[in-house]
C-alpha atoms as a PDB file:
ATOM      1  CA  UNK A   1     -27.451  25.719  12.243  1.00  0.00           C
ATOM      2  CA  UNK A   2     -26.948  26.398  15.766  1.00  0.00           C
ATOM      3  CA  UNK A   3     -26.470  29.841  17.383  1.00  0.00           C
ATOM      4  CA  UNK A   4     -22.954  29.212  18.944  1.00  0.00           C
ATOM      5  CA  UNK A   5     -22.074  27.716  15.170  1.00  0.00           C
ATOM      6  CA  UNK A   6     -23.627  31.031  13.347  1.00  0.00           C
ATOM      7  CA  UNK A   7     -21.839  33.593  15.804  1.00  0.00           C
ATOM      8  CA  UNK A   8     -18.788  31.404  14.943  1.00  0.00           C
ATOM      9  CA  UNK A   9     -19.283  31.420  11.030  1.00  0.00           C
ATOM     10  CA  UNK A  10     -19.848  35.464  11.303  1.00  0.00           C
ATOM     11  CA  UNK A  11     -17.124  36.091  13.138  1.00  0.00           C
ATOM     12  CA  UNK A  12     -15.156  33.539  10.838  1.00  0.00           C
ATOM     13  CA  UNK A  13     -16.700  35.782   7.833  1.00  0.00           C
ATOM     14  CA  UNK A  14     -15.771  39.196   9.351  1.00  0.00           C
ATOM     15  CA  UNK A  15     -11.893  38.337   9.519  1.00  0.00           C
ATOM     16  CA  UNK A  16     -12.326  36.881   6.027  1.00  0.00           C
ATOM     17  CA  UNK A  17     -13.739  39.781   4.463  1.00  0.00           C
ATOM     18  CA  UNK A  18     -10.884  41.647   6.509  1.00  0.00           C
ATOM     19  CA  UNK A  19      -8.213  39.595   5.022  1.00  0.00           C
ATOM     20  CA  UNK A  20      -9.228  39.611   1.497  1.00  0.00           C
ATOM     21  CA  UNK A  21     -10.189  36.318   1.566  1.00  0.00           C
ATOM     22  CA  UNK A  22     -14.385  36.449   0.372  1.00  0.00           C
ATOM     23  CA  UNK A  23     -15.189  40.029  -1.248  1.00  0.00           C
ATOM     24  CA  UNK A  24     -17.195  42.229   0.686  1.00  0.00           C
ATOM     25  CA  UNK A  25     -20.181  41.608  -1.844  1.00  0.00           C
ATOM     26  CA  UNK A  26     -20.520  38.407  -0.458  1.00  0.00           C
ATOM     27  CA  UNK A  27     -23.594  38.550   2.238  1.00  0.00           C
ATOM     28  CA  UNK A  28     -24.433  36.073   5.380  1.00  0.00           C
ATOM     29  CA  UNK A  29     -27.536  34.442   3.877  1.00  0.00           C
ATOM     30  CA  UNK A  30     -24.952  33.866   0.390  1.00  0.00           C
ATOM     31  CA  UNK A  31     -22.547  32.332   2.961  1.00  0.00           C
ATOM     32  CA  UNK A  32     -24.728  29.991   4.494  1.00  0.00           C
ATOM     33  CA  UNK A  33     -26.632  29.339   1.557  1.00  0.00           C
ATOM     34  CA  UNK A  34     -23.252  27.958  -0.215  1.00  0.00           C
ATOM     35  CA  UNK A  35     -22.547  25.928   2.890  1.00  0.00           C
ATOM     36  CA  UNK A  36     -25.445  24.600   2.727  1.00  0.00           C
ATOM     37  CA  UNK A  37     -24.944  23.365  -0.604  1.00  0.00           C
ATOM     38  CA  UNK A  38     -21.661  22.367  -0.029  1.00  0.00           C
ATOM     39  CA  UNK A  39     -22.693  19.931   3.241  1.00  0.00           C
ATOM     40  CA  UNK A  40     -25.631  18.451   1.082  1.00  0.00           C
ATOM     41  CA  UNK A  41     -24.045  15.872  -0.480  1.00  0.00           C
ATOM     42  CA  UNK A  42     -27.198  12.983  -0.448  1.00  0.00           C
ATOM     43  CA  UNK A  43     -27.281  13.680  -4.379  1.00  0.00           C
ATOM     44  CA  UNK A  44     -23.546  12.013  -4.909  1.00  0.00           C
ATOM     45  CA  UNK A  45     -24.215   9.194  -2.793  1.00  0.00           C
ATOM     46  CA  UNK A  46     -27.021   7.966  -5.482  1.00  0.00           C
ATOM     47  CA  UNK A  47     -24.381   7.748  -7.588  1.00  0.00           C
ATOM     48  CA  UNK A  48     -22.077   5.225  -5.919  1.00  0.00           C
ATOM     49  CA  UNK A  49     -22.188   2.140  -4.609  1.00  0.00           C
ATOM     50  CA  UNK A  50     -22.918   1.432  -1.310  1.00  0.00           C
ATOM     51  CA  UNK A  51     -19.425  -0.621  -1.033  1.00  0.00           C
ATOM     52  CA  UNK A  52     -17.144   1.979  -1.540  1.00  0.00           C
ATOM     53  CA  UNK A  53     -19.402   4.509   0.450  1.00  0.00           C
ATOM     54  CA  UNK A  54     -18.589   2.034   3.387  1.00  0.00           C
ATOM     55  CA  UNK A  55     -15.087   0.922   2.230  1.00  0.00           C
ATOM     56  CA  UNK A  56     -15.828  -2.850   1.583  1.00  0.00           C
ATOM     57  CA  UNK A  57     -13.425  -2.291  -1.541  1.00  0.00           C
ATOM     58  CA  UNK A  58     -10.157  -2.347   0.048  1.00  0.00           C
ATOM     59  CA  UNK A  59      -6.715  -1.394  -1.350  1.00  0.00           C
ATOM     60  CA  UNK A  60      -5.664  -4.883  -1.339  1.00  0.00           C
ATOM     61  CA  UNK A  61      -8.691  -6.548  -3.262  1.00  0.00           C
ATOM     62  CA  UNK A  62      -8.309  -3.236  -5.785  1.00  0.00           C
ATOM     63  CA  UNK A  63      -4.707  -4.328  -6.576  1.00  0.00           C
ATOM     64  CA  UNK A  64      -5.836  -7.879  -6.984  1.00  0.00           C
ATOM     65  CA  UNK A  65      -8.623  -6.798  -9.328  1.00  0.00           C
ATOM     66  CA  UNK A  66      -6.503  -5.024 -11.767  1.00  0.00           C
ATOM     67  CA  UNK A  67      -3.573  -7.530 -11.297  1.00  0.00           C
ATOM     68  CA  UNK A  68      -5.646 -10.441 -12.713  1.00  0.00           C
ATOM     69  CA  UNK A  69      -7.263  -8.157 -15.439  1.00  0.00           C
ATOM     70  CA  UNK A  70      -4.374  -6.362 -16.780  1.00  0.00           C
ATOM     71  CA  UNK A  71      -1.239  -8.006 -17.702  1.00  0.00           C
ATOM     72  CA  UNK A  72       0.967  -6.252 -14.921  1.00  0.00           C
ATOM     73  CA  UNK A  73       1.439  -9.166 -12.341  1.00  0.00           C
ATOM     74  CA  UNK A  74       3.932  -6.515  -9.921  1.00  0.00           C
ATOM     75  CA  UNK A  75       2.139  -3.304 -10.636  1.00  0.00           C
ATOM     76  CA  UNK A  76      -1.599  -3.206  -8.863  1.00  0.00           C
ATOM     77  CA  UNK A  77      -3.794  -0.398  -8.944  1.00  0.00           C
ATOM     78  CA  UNK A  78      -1.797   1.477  -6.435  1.00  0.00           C
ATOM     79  CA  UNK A  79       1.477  -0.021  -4.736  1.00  0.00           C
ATOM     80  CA  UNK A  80       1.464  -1.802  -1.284  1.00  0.00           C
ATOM     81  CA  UNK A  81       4.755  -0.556  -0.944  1.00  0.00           C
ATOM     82  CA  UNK A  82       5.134   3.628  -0.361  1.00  0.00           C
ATOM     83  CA  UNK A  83       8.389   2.959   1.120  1.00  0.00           C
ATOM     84  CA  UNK A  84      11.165  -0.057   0.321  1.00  0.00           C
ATOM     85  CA  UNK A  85      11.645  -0.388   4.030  1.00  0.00           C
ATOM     86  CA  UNK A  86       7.680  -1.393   4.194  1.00  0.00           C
ATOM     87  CA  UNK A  87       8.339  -3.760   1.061  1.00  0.00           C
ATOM     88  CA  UNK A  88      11.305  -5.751   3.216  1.00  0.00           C
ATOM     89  CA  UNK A  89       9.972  -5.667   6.625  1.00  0.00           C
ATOM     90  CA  UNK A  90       6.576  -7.534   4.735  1.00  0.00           C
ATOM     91  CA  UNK A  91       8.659  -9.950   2.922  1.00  0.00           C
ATOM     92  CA  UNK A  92      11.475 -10.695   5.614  1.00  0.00           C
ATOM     93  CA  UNK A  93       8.756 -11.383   8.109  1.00  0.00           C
ATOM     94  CA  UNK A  94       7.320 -14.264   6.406  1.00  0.00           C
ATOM     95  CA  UNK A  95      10.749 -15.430   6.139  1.00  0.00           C
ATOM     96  CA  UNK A  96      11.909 -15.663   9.105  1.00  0.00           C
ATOM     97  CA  UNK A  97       8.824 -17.053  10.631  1.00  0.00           C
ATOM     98  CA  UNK A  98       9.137 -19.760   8.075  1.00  0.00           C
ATOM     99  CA  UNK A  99      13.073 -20.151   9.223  1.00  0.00           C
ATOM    100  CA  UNK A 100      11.954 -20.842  12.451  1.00  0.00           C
ATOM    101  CA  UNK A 101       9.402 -23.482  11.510  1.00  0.00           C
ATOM    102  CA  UNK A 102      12.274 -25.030   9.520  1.00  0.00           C
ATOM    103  CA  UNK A 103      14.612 -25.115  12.579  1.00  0.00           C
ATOM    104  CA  UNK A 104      11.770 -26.970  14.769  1.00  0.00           C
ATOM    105  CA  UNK A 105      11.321 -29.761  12.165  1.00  0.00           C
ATOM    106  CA  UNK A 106      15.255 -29.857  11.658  1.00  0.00           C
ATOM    107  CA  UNK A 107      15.434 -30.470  15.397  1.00  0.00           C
ATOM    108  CA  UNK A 108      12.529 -32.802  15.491  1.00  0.00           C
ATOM    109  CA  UNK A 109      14.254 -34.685  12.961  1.00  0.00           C
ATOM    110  CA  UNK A 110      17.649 -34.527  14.250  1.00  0.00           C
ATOM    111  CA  UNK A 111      15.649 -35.971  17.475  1.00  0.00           C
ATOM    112  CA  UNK A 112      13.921 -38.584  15.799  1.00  0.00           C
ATOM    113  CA  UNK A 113      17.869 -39.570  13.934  1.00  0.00           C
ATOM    114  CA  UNK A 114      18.643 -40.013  17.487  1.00  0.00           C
ATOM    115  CA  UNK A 115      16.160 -42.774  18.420  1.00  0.00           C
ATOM    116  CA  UNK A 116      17.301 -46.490  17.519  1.00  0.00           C
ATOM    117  CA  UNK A 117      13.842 -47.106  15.362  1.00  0.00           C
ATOM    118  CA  UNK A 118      14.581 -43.946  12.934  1.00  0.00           C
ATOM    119  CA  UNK A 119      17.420 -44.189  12.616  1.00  0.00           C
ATOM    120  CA  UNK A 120      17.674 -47.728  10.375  1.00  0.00           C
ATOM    121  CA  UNK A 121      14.826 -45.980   8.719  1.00  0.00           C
ATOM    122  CA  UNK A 122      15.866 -45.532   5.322  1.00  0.00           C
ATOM    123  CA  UNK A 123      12.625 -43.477   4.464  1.00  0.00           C
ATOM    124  CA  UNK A 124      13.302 -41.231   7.247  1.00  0.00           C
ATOM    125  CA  UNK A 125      16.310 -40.156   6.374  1.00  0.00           C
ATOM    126  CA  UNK A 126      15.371 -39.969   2.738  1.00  0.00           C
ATOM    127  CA  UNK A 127      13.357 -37.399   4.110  1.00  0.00           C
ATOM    128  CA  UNK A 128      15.679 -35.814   6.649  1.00  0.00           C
ATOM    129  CA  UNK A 129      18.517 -35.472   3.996  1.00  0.00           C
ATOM    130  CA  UNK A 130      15.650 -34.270   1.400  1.00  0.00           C
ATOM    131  CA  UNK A 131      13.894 -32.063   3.828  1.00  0.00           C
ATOM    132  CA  UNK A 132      18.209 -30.467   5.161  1.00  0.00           C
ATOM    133  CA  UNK A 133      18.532 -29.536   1.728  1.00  0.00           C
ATOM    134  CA  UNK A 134      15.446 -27.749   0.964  1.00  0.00           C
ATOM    135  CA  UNK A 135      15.843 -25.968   4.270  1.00  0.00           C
ATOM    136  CA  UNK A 136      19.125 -24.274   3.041  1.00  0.00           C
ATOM    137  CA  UNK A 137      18.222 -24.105  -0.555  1.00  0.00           C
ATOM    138  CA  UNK A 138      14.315 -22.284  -0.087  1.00  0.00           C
ATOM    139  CA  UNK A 139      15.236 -19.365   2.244  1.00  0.00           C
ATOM    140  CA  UNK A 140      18.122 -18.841  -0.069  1.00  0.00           C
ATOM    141  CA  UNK A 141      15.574 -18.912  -3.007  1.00  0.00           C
ATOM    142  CA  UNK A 142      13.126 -16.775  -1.197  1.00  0.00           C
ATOM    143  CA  UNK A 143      15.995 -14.283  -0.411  1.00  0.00           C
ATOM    144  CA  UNK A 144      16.961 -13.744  -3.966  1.00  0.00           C
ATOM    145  CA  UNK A 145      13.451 -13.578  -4.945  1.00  0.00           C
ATOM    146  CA  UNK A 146      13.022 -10.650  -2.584  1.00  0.00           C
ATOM    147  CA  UNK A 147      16.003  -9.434  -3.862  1.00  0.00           C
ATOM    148  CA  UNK A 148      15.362  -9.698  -7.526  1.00  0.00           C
ATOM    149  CA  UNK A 149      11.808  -8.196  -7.011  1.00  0.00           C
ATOM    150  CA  UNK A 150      12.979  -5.234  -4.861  1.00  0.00           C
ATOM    151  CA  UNK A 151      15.701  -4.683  -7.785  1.00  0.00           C
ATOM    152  CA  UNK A 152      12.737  -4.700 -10.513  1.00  0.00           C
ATOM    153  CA  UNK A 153      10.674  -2.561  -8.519  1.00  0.00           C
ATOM    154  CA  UNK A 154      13.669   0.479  -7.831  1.00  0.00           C
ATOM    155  CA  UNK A 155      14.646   0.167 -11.280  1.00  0.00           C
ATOM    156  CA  UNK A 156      11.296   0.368 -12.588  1.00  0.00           C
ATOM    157  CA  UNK A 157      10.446   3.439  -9.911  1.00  0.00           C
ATOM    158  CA  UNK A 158      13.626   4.998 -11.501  1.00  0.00           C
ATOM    159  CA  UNK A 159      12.892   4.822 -14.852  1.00  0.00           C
ATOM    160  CA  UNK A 160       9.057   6.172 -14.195  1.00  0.00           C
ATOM    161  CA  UNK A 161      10.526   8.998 -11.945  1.00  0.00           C
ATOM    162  CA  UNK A 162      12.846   9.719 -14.720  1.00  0.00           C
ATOM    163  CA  UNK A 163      10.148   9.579 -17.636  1.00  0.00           C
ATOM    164  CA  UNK A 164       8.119  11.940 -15.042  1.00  0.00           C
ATOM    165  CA  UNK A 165      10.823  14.422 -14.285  1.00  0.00           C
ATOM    166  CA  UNK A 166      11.556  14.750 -17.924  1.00  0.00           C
ATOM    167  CA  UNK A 167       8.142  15.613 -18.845  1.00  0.00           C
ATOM    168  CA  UNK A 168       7.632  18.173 -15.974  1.00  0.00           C
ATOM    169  CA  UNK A 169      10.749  19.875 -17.085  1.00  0.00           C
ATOM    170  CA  UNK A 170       9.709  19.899 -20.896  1.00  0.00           C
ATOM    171  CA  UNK A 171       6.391  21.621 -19.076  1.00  0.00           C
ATOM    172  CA  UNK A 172       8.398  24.125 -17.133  1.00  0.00           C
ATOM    173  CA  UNK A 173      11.050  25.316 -19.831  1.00  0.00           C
ATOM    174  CA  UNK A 174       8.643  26.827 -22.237  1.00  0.00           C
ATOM    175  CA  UNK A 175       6.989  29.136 -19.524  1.00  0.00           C
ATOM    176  CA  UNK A 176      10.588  29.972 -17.984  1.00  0.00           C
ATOM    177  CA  UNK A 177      12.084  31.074 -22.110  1.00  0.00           C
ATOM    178  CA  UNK A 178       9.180  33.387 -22.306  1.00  0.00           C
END
């Protein structure tokens, strides 16, 4: 260690030993000898894999991993979602941006119903009339997807919170009857 970082740690260790904080018993070469030991950690590094040393596993592949290897298709290893704002503002994104692909191709089609060669086209507008319909019915379908998961997920959250609050509380009462 450097001098400026020893003066430091003593006079770190002086206020300590004045607040209570380390006994007095404890001595300098103790201190630094336990911060040594406490900074060396080569020996755990052995132990892991270099890809989560470095972060390669991310939270997203994690979740995927114990998706497809346990039965829970909604539940990962750790939710995406801490807050339900985050889970809408992920979903509605997606569709909206696919809204406003659907409103180009409307209008490209509503164009092309326009022109004298698509419009006797009776395979275009097969596909117009097929394409209007899905373009009201999907976001609708997406929407109470959304919806439907978001009420799963709450519900779900409420019951474990529930289930969690009950069993801290069965913890607690014993001490407090005592």
């Amino acid at each position: 260690m450097s001098g400026d970082v020893q003066i430091g740690i003593q006079a770190e260790k002086q206020q300590d030993h004045e607040k209570k904080l380390i006994p007095t018993e404890v001595s300098w070469a103790d201190l630094t000898s336990l911060v040594k030991q406490v900074l060396a950690t080569d020996h755990l590094y052995q132990k892991i894999d270099t890809r989560f040393i470095y972060g390669e596993l991310r939270l997203s592949r994690l979740n995927k991993i114990y998706r497809f290897t346990r039965s829970s298709f909604l539940h990962g290893y750790m939710s995406q979602w801490n807050r339900y704002g985050d889970f809408f503002q992920d979903n509605l994104a997606w569709l909206a941006a696919a809204t406003v692909y659907i409103a180009l191709v409307l209008t490209a089609m509503q164009v092309g119903l326009a022109t004298d060669a698509l419009a006797e086209n009776k395979a275009f507008q097969s596909a117009s009339y097929e394409f209007a319909a899905l373009s009201i019915l999907g976001p609708l379908i997406a929407i109470s997807l959304i919806i439907f998961t978001f009420c799963y997920m709450f519900i779900n959250n409420w019951i474990s919170t529930l289930a969690y609050q009950k069993k801290i509380f069965n913890a607690i009462q014993p001490a407090q009857r005592v």
